[in-house]
Protein backbone atom coordinates (compact mmCIF):
# COMPACT_ATOMS: atom_id res chain seq x y z
CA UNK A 1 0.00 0.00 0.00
CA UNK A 2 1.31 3.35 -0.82
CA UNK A 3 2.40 5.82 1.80
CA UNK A 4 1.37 9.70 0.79
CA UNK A 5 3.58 11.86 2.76
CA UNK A 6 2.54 15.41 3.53
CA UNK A 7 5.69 18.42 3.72
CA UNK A 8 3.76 20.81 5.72
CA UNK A 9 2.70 18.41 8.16
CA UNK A 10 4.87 19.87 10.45
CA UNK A 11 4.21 23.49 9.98
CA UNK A 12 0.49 22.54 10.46
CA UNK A 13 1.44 21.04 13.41
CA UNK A 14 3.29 24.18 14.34
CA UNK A 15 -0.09 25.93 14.27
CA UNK A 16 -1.22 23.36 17.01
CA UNK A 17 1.37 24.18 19.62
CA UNK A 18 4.48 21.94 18.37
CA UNK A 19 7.55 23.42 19.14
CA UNK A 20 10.16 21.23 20.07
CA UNK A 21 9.34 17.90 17.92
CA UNK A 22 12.33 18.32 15.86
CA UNK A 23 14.80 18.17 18.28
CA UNK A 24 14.21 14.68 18.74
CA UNK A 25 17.36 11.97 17.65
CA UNK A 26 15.10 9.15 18.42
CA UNK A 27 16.96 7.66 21.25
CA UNK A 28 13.56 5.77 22.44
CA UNK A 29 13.94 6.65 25.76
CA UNK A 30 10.46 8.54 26.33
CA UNK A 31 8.92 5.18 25.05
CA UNK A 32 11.24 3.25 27.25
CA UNK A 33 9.88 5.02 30.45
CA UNK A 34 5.98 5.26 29.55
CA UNK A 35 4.26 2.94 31.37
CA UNK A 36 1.87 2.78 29.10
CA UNK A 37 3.65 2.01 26.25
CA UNK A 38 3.09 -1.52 24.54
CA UNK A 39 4.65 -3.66 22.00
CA UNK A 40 1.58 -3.15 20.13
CA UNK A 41 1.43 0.56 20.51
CA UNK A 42 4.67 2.00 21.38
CA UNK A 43 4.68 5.80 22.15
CA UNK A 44 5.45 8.69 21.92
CA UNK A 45 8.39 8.17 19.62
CA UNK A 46 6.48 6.54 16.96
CA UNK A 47 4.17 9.93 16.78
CA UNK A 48 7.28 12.11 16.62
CA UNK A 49 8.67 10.07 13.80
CA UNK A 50 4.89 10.50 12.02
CA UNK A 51 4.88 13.93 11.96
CA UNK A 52 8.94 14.42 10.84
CA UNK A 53 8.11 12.15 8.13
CA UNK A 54 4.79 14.00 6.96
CA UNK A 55 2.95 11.22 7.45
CA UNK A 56 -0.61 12.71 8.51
CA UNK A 57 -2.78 9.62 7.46
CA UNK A 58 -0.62 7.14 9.81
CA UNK A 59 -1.41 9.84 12.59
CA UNK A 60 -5.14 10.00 11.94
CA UNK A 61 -5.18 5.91 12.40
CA UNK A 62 -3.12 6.23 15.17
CA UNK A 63 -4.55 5.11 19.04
CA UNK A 64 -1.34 6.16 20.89
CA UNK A 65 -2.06 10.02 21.30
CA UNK A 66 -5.48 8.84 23.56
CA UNK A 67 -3.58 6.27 24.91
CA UNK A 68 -0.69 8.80 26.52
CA UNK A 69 -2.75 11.16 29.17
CA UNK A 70 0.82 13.36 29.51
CA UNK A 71 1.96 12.35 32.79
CA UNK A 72 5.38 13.86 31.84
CA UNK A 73 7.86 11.27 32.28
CA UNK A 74 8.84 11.49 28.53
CA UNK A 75 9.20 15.27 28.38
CA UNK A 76 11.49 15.29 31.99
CA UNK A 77 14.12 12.44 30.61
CA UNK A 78 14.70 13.11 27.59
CA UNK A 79 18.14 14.35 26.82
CA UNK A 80 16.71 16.40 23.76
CA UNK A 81 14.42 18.68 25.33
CA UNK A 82 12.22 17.23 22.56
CA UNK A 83 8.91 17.67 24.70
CA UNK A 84 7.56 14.46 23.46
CA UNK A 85 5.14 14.71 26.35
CA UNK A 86 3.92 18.11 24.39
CA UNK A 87 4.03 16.55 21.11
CA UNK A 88 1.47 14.23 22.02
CA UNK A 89 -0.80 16.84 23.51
CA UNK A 90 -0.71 18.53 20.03
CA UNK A 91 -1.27 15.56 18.51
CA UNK A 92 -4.77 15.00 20.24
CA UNK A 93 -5.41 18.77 18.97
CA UNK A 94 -4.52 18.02 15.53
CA UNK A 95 -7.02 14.57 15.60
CA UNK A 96 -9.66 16.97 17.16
CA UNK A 97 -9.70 19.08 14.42
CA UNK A 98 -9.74 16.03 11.80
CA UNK A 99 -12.74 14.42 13.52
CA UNK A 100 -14.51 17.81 13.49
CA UNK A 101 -16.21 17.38 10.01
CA UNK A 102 -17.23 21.82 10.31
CA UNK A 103 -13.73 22.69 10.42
CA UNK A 104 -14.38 24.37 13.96
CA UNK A 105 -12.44 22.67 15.49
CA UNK A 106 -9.13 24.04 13.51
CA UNK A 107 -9.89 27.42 13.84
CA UNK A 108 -10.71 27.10 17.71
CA UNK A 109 -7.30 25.24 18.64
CA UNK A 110 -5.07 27.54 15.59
CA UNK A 111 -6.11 31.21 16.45
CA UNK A 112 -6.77 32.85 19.86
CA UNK A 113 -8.08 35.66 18.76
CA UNK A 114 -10.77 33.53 17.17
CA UNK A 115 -11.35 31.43 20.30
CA UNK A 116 -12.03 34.84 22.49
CA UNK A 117 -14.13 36.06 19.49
CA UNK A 118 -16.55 32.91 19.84
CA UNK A 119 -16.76 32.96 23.20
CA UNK A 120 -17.37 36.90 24.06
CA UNK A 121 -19.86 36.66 20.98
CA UNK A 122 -21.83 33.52 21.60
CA UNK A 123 -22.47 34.75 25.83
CA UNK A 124 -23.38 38.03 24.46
CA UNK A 125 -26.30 35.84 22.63
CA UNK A 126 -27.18 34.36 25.27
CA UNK A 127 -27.28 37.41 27.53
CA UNK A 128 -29.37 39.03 24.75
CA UNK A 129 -31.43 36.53 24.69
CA UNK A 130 -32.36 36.28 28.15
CA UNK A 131 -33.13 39.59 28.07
CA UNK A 132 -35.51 39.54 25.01
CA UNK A 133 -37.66 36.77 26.45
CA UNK A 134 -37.39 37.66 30.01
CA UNK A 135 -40.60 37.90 31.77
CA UNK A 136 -41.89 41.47 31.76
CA UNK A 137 -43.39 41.32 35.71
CA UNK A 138 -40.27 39.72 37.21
CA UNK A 139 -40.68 39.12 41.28
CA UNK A 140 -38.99 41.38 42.53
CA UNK A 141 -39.42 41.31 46.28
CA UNK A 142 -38.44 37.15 46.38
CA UNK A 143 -35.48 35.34 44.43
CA UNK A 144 -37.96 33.32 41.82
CA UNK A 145 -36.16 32.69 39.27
CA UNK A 146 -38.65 31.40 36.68
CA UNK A 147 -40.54 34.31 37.80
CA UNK A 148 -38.03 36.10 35.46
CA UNK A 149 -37.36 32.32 32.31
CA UNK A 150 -40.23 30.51 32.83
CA UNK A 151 -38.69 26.88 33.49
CA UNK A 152 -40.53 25.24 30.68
CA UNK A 153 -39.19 27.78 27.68
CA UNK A 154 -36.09 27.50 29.74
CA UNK A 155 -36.17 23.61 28.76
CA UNK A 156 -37.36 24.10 24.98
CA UNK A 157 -33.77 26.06 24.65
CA UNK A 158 -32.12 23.37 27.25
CA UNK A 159 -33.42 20.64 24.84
CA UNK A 160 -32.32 22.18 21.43
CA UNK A 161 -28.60 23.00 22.90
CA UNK A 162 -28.64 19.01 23.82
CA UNK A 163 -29.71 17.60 20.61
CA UNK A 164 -27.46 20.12 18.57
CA UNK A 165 -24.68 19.15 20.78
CA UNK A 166 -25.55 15.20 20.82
CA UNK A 167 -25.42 16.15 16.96
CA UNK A 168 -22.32 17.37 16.60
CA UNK A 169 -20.49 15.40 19.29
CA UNK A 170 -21.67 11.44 18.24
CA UNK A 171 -20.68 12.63 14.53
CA UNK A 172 -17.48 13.26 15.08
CA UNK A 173 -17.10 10.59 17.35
CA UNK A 174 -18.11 8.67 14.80
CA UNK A 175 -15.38 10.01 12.50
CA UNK A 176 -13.16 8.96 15.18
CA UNK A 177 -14.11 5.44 15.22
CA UNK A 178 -13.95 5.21 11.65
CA UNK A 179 -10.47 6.52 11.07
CA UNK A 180 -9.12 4.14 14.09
CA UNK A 181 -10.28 1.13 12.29
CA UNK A 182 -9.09 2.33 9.11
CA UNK A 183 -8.64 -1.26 6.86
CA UNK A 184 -10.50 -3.14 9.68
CA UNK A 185 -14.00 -1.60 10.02
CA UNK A 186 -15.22 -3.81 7.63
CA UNK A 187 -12.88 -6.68 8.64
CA UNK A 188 -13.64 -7.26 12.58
CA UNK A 189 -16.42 -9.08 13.33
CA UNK A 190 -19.48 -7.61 15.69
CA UNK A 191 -18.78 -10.49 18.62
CA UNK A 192 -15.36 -8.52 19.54
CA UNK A 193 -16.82 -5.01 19.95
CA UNK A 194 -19.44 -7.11 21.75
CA UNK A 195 -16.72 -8.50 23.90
CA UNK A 196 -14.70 -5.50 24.94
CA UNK A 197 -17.91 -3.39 25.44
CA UNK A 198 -16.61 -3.41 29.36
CA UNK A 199 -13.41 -1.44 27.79
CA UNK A 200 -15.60 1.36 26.90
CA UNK A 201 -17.72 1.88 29.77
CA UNK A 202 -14.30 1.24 32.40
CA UNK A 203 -12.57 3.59 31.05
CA UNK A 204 -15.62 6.66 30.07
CA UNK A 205 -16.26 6.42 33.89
CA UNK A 206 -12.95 5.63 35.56
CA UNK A 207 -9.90 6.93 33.09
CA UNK A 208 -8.41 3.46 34.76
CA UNK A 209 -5.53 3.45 32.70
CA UNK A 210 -4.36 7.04 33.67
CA UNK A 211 -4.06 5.36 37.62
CA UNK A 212 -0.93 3.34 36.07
CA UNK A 213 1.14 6.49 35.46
CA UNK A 214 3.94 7.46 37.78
CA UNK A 215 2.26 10.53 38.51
CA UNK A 216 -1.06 9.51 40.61
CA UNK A 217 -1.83 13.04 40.99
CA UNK A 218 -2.27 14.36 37.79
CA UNK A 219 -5.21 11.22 37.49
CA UNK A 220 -6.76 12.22 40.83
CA UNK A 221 -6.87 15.97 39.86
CA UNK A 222 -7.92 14.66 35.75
CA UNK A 223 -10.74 12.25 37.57
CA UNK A 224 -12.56 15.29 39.95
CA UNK A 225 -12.61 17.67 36.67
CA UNK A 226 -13.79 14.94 34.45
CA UNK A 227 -16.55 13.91 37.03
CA UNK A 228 -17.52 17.45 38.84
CA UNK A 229 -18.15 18.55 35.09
CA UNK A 230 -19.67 15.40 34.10
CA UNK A 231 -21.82 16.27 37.05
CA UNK A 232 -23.17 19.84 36.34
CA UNK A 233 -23.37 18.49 32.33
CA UNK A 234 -26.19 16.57 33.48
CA UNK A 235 -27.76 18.61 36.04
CA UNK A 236 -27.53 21.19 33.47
CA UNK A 237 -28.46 19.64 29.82
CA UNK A 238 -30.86 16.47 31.37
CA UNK A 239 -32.62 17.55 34.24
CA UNK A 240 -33.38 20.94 33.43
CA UNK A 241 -35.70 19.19 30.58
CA UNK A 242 -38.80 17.37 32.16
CA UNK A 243 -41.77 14.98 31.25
CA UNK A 244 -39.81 11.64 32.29
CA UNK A 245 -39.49 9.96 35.63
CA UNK A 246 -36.12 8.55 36.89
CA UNK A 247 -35.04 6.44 39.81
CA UNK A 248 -38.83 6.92 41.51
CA UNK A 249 -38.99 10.87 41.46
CA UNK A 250 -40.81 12.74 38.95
CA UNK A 251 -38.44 15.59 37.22
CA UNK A 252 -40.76 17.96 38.22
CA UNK A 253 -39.21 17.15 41.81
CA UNK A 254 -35.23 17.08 40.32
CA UNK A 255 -35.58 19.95 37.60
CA UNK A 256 -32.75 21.81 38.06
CA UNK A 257 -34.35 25.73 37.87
CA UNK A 258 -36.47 25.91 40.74
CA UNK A 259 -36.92 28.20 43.25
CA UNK A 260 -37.36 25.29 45.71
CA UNK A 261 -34.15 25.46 48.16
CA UNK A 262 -33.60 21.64 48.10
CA UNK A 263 -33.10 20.35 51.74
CA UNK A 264 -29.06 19.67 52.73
CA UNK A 265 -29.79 15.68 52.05
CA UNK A 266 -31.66 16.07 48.53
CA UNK A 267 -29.47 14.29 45.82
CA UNK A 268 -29.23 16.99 43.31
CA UNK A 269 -28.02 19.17 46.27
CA UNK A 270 -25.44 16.68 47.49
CA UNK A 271 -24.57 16.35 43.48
CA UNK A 272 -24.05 20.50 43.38
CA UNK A 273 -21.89 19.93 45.96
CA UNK A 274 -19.82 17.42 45.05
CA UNK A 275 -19.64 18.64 41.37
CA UNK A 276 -18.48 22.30 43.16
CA UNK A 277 -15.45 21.14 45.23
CA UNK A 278 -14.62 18.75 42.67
CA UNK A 279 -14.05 21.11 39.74
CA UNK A 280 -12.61 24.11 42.53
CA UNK A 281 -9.98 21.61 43.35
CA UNK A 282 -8.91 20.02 40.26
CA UNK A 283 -9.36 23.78 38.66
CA UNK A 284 -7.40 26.10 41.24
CA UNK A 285 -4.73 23.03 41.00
CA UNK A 286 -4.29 23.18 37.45
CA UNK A 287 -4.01 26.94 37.18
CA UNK A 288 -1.13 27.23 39.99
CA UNK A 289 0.44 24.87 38.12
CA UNK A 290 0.48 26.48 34.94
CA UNK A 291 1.52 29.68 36.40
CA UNK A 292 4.49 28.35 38.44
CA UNK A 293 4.96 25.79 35.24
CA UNK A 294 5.90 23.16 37.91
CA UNK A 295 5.42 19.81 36.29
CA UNK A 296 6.28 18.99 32.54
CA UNK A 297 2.45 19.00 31.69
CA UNK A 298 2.27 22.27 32.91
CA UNK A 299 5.41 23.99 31.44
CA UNK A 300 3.46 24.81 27.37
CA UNK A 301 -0.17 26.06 28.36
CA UNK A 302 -1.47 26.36 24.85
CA UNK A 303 -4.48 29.26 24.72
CA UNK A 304 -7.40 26.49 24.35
CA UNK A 305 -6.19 25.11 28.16
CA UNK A 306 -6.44 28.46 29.76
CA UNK A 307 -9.79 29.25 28.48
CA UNK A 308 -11.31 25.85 29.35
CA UNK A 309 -10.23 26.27 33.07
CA UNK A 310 -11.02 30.08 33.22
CA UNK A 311 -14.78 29.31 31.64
CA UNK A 312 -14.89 26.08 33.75
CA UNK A 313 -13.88 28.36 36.87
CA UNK A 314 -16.44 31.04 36.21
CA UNK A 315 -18.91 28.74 35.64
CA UNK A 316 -18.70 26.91 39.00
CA UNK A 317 -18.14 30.14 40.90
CA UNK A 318 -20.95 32.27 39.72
CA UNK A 319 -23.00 29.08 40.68
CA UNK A 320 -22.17 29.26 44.21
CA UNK A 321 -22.52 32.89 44.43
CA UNK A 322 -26.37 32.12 42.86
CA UNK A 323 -26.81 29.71 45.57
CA UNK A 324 -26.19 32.10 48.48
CA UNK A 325 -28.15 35.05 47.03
CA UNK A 326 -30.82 32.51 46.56
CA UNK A 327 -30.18 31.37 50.55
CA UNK A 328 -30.47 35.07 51.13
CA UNK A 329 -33.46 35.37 49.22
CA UNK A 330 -31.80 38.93 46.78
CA UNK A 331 -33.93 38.81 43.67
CA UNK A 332 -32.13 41.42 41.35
CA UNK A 333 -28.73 39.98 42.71
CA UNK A 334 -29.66 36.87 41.48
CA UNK A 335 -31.11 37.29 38.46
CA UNK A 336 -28.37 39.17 37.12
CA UNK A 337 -25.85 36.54 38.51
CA UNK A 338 -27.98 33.80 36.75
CA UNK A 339 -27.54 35.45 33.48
CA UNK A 340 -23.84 35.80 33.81
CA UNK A 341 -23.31 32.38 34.72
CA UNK A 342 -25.74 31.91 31.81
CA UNK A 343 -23.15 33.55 30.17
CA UNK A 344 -20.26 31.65 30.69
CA UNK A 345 -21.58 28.23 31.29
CA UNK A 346 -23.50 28.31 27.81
CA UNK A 347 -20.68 29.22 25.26
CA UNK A 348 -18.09 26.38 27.45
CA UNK A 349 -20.90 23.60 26.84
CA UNK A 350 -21.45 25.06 23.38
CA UNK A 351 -17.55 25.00 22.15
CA UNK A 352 -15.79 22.73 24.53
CA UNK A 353 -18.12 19.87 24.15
CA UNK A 354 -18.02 19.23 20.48
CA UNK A 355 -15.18 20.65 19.14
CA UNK A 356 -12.15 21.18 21.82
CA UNK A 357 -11.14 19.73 25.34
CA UNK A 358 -14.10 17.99 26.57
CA UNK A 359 -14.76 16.13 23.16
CA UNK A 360 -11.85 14.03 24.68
CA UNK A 361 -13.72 12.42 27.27
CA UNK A 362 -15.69 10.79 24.33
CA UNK A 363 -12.49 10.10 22.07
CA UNK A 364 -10.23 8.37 24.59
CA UNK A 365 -12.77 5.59 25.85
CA UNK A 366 -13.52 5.48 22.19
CA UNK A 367 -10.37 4.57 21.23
CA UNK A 368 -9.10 2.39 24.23
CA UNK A 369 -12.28 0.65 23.42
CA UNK A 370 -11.47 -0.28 19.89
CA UNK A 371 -7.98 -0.93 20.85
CA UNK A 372 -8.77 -3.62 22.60
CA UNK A 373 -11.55 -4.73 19.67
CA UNK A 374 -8.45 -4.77 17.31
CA UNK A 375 -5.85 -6.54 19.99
CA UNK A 376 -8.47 -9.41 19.79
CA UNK A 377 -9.35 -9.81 16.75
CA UNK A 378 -5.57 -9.86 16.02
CA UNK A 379 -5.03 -12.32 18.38
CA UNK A 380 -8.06 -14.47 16.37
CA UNK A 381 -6.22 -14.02 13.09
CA UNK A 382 -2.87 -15.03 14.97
CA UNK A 383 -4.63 -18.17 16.52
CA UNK A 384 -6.12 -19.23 12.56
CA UNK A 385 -2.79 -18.95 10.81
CA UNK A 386 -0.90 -20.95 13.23
């Protein structure tokens, strides 16, 4: 089969945050002391030898950038100052932008000045809009929020953001599958994706593998973001929409506008909770380390990193400081609080979820998944031929 080779792979890769790439020799020692690299899928070297060589369709089949979750072994040994570590960051930037069949996804991770643009534009929409369709007798002397968005337009909007985003996210996933299996989609038979259906749900909930690397801490703080956002996703996008029942209670009794003040022991209150220190943590801990650069992950914030903690930050805070004007019972406070946080939370669902950081939550299962689908199947074809 031929190999196409592309000569401005590596400037494109340049507009991606690669910096360092070509100051690798290939000694092998970053894949020597990964603990996640395999026989079967040896990184990072492999990846850095892709992109030197131009060889952009090998990268788009590739599993090992999901597989590495940039503990920073690689980048602190090796005698280069190659940044392999880096290099596979940018590589799960670069495959971001390939499954994103809009071409969003490029001009999100390539130009800040386009990534602020989105942003500042798409919350001034959604301030806009809250103002258009606000109520035009708001309750002014209690802290009712749907006296202001009535809860059930509230959920016509809720439920159009979740389908367009369901939309955009499963297709590219999709694209992401596809490319994976390159040759093999329509080789591997349906009982080993049957098989290693465990694989995917492990490691959506869990990031399992990410436990094995030397650096425990950078899973515990990856784990609390991952679930304290997965968290607020849902008690923002599901069970602000209503007309189902779940677990025994009605969502009329879990919808997440009300003007209710759940009691301390209510689930979706103990959920707020947990979702608040969870991100705060894992949030305030990434940003220190960023600005004192003190581990190899943190040393090359690219733009796209800041603004995903800043929005997820803002998002979370302006939450709590809803929930104590609430407590307090300050309607105008509140309302204009709501609408910031609005704001901020809209445009990071809106642009992280299908096109930047958080599409990786769906990409990395994804592709651990299939890597195990492909592992046995080839271990099928091994056992015929002997």
């Amino acid at each position: 089969m031929s190999v196409k080779v592309d000569p401005n792979l590596m400037k494109d890769l340049k507009e991606f945050g690669l910096t360092d790439a070509n100051k690798c020799f290939h000694c092998g020692n970053c894949t020597a002391v990964c603990p996640l690299s395999t026989p079967e899928n040896p990184f990072p070297r492999k990846l850095v030898k892709y992109a030197q060589m131009g060889l952009k369709d090998k990268i788009l089949q590739s599993p090992e950038p999901w597989l590495c979750y940039y503990c920073g072994d690689c980048s602190d040994t090796c005698p280069r100052g190659a940044d392999p570590g880096e290099t596979m960051m940018v590589m799960r930037r670069y495959l971001t932008s390939l499954y994103d069949w809009t071409g969003f996804s490029r001009k999100f991770y390539t130009s800040e000045k386009f990534e602020i643009i989105a942003v500042v534009v798409l919350g001034l929409l959604v301030a806009l809009g809250l103002w258009i369709f606000h109520a035009d007798s708001p309750n002014m002397e209690h802290a009712y929020i749907n006296s202001v968005w009535p809860v059930e337009s509230m959920e016509i909007a809720d439920l159009i953001m979740g389908g367009v985003l369901a939309i955009l996210l499963l297709s590219n996933t999709a694209r992401c599958f596809l490319f994976v299996l390159g040759d093999l989609k329509s080789k591997i038979p349906i009982k080993h994706y049957i098989a290693e259906a465990k694989e995917l749900v492990i490691h959506l909930f869990t990031q399992k593998q990410f436990s094995e690397c030397t650096d425990r801490m950078q899973w515990i703080v990856h784990l609390l973001i991952m679930t304290g956002y997965s968290t607020v996703f849902l008690m923002v996008v599901v069970f602000l929409a209503g007309g189902l029942d779940i677990i025994g209670l009605s969502w009329e009794k879990i919808r997440f506008q009300r003007d209710v003040i759940y009691p301390i022991w209510h689930p979706m209150r103990l959920l707020g909770y947990y979702a608040t220190a969870a991100i705060l943590y894992g949030t305030t801990y990434a940003i220190i380390g960023r600005i004192k650069k003190s581990k190899a992950p943190y040393k090359n914030s690219h733009g796209t990193d800041w603004m995903f903690l800043i929005l997820l930050q803002l998002t979370t805070l302006t939450g709590i400081f809803i929930h104590f004007t609430r407590l307090l019972d300050w309607p105008l406070t509140t309302y204009v609080l709501y609408a910031i946080h609005l704001g901020v939370a809209v445009p990071m669902l809106v642009l992280e979820v299908p096109f930047a950081k958080w599409a990786h939550l769906a990409y990395r299962p994804v592709v651990l998944y299939l890597t195990k689908v492909k592992e046995r199947y080839a271990r099928e074809q091994q056992a015929i031929a002997s």
